[in-house]
N, C-alpha and C. Protein backbone atom coordinates (compact mmCIF):
# COMPACT_ATOMS: atom_id res chain seq x y z
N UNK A 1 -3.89 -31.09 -5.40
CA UNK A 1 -2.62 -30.67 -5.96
C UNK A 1 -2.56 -30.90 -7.46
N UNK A 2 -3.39 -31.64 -7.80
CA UNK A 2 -3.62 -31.28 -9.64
C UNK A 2 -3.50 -30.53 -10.80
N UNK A 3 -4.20 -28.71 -9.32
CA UNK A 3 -3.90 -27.77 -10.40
C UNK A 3 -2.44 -26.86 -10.12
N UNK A 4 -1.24 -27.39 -9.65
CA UNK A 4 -0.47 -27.23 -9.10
C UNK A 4 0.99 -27.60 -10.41
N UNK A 5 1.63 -27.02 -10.71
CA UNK A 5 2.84 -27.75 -11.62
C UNK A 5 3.79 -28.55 -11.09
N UNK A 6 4.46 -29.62 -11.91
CA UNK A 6 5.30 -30.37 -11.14
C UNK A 6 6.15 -29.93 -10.82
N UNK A 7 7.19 -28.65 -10.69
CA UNK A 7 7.67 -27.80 -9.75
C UNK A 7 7.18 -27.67 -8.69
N UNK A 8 6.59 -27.19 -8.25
CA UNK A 8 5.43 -26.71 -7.53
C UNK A 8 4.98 -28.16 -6.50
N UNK A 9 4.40 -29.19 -7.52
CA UNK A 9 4.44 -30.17 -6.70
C UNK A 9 5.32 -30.87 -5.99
N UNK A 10 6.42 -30.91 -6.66
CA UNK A 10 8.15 -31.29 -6.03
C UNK A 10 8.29 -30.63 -4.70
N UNK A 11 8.47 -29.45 -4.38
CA UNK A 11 8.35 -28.64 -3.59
C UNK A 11 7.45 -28.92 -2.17
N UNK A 12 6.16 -29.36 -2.50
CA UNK A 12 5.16 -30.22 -1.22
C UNK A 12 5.85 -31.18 -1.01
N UNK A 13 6.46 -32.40 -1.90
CA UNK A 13 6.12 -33.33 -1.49
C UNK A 13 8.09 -33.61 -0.83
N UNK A 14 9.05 -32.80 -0.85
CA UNK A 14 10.31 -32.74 -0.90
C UNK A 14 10.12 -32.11 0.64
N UNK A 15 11.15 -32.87 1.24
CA UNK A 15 11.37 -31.32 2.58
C UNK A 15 12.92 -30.90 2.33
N UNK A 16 12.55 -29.65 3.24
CA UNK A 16 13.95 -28.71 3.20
C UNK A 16 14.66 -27.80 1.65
N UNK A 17 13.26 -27.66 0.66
CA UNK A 17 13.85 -27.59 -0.69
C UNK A 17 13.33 -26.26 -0.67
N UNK A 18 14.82 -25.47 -1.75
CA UNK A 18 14.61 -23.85 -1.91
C UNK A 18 13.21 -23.84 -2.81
N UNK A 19 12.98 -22.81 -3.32
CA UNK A 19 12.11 -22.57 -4.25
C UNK A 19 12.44 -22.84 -5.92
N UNK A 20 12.04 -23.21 -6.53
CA UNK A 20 12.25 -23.08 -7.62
C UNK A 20 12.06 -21.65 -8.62
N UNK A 21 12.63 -22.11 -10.13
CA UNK A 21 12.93 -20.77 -10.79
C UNK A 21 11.54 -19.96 -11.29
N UNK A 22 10.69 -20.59 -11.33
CA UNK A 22 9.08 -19.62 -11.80
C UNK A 22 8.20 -19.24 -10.52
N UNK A 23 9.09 -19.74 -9.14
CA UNK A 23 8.24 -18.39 -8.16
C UNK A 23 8.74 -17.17 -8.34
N UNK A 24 7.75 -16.66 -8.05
CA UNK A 24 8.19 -14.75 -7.58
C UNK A 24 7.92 -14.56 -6.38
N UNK A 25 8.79 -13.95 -5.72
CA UNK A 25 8.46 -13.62 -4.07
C UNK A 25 7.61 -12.41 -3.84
N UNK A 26 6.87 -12.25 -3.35
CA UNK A 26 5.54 -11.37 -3.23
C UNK A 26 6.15 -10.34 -2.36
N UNK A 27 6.48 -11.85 -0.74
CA UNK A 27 5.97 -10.77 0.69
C UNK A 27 6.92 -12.00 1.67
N UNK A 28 7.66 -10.94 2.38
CA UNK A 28 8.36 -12.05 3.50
C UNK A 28 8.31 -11.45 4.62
N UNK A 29 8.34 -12.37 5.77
CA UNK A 29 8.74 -12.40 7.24
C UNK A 29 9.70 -13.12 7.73
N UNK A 30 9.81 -12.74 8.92
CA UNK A 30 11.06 -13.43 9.51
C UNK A 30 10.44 -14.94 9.25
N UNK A 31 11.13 -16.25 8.86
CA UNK A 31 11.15 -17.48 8.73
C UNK A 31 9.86 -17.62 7.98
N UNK A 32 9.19 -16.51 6.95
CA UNK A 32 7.77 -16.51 5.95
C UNK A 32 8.38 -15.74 5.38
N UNK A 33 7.51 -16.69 3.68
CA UNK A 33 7.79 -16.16 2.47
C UNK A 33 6.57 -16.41 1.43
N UNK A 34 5.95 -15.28 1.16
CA UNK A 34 5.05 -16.08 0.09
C UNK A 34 5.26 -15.55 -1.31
N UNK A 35 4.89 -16.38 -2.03
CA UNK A 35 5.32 -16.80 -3.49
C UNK A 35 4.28 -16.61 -3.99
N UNK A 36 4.01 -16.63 -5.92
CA UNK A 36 3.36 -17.20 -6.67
C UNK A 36 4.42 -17.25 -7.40
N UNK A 37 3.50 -18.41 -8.25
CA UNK A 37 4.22 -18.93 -9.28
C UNK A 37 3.78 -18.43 -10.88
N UNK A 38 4.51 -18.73 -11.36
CA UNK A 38 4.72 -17.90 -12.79
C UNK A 38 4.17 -19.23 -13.83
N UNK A 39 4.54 -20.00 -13.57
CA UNK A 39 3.99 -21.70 -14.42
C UNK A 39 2.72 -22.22 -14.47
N UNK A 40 1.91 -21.88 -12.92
CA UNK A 40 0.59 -22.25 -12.81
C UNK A 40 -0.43 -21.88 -11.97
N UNK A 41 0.54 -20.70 -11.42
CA UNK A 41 -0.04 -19.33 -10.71
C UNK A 41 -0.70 -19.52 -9.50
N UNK A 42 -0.20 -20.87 -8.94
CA UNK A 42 -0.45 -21.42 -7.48
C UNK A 42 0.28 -19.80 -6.37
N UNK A 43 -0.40 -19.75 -5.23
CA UNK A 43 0.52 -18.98 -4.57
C UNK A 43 0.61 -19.68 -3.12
N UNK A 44 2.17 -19.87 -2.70
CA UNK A 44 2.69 -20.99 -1.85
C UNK A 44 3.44 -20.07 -0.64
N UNK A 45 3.04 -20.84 0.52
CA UNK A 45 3.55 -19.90 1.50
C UNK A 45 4.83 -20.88 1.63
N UNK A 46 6.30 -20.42 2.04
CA UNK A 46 7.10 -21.29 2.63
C UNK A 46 7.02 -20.56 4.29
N UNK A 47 7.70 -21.42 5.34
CA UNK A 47 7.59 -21.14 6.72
C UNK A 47 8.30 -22.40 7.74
N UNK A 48 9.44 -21.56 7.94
CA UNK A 48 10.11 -22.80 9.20
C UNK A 48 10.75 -23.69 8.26
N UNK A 49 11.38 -23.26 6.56
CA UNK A 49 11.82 -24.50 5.82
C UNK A 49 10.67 -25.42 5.02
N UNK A 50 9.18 -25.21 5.57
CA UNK A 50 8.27 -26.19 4.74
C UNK A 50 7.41 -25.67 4.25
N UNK A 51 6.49 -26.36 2.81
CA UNK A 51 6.03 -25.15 2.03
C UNK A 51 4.17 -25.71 2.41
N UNK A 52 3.67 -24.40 1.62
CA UNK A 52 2.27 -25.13 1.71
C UNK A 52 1.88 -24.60 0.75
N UNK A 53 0.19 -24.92 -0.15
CA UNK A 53 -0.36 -24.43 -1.14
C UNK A 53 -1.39 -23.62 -0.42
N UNK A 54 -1.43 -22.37 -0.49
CA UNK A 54 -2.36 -21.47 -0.09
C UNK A 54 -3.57 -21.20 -1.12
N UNK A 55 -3.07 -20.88 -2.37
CA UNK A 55 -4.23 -21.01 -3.48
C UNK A 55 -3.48 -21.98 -4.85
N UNK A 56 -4.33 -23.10 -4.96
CA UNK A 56 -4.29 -23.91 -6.34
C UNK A 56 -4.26 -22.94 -7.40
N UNK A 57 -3.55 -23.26 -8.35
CA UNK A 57 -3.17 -22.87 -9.63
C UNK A 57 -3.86 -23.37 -10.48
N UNK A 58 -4.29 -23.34 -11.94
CA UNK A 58 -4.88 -23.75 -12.66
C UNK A 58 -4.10 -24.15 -14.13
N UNK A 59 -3.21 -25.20 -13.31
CA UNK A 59 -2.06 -25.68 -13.98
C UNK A 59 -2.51 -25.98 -15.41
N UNK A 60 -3.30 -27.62 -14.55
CA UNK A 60 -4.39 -28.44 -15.34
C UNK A 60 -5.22 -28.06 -16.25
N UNK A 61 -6.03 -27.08 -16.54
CA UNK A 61 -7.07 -26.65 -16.77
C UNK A 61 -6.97 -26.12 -18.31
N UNK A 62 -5.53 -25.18 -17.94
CA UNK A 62 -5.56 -24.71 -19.69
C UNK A 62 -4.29 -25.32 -20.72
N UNK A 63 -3.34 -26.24 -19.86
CA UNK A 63 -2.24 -27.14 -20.50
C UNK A 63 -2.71 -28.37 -20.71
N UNK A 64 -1.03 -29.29 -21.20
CA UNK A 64 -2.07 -30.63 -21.57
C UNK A 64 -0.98 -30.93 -20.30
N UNK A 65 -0.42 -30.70 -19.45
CA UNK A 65 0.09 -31.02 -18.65
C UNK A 65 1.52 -31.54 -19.17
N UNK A 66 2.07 -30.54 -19.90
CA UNK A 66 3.64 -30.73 -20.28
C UNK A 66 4.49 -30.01 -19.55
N UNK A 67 5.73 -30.50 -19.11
CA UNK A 67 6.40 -29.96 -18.19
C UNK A 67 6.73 -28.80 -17.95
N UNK A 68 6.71 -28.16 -16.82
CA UNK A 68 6.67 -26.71 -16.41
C UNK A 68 8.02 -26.00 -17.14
N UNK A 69 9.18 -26.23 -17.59
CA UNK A 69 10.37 -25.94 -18.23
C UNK A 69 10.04 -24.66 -18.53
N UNK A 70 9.03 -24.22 -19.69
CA UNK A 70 8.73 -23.02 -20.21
C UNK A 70 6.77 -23.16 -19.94
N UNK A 71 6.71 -21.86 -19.81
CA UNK A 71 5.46 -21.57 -19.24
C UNK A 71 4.54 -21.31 -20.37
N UNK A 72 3.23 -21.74 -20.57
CA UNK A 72 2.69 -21.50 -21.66
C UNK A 72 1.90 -19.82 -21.74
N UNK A 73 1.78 -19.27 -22.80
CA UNK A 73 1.21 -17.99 -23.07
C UNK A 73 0.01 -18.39 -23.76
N UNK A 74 -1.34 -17.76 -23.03
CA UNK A 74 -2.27 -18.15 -23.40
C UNK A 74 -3.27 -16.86 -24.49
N UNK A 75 -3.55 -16.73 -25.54
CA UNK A 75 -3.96 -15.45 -26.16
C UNK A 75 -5.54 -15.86 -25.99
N UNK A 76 -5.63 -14.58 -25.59
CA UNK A 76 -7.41 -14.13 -25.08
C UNK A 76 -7.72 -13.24 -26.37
């Protein structure tokens, strides 16, 4: 869960919690919802109320790990 933002991590480690404001909803089913995220581009299934990390984000990797608030823009 490292490469995961602390949104994102809140979310695992919390039960019964909506989504926060930097998912985007992809794709839903009845009581399924999957997400990515916009902060660290994890994509999170929720299901039955509880969430899971389907693919790690690479939170870590290109931040210094400052809070997810505003999302960093990275120029290539």
């Amino acid at each position: 869960m490292d490469n995961i933002c602390p949104d994102c991590q809140n979310l695992m480690t919390s039960k019964h919690q909506k989504s926060h404001n930097f998912l985007s909803l992809i794709s839903t089913l009845p009581d399924s919802q999957l997400y990515k995220c916009i902060a660290c581009h994890a994509y999170l299934h929720c299901y039955d109320q509880k969430w899971e990390v389907l693919i790690e984000g690479y939170y870590g990797k290109f931040s210094d790990n400052t809070p997810s608030a505003q999302p960093e823009l990275i120029a290539v």
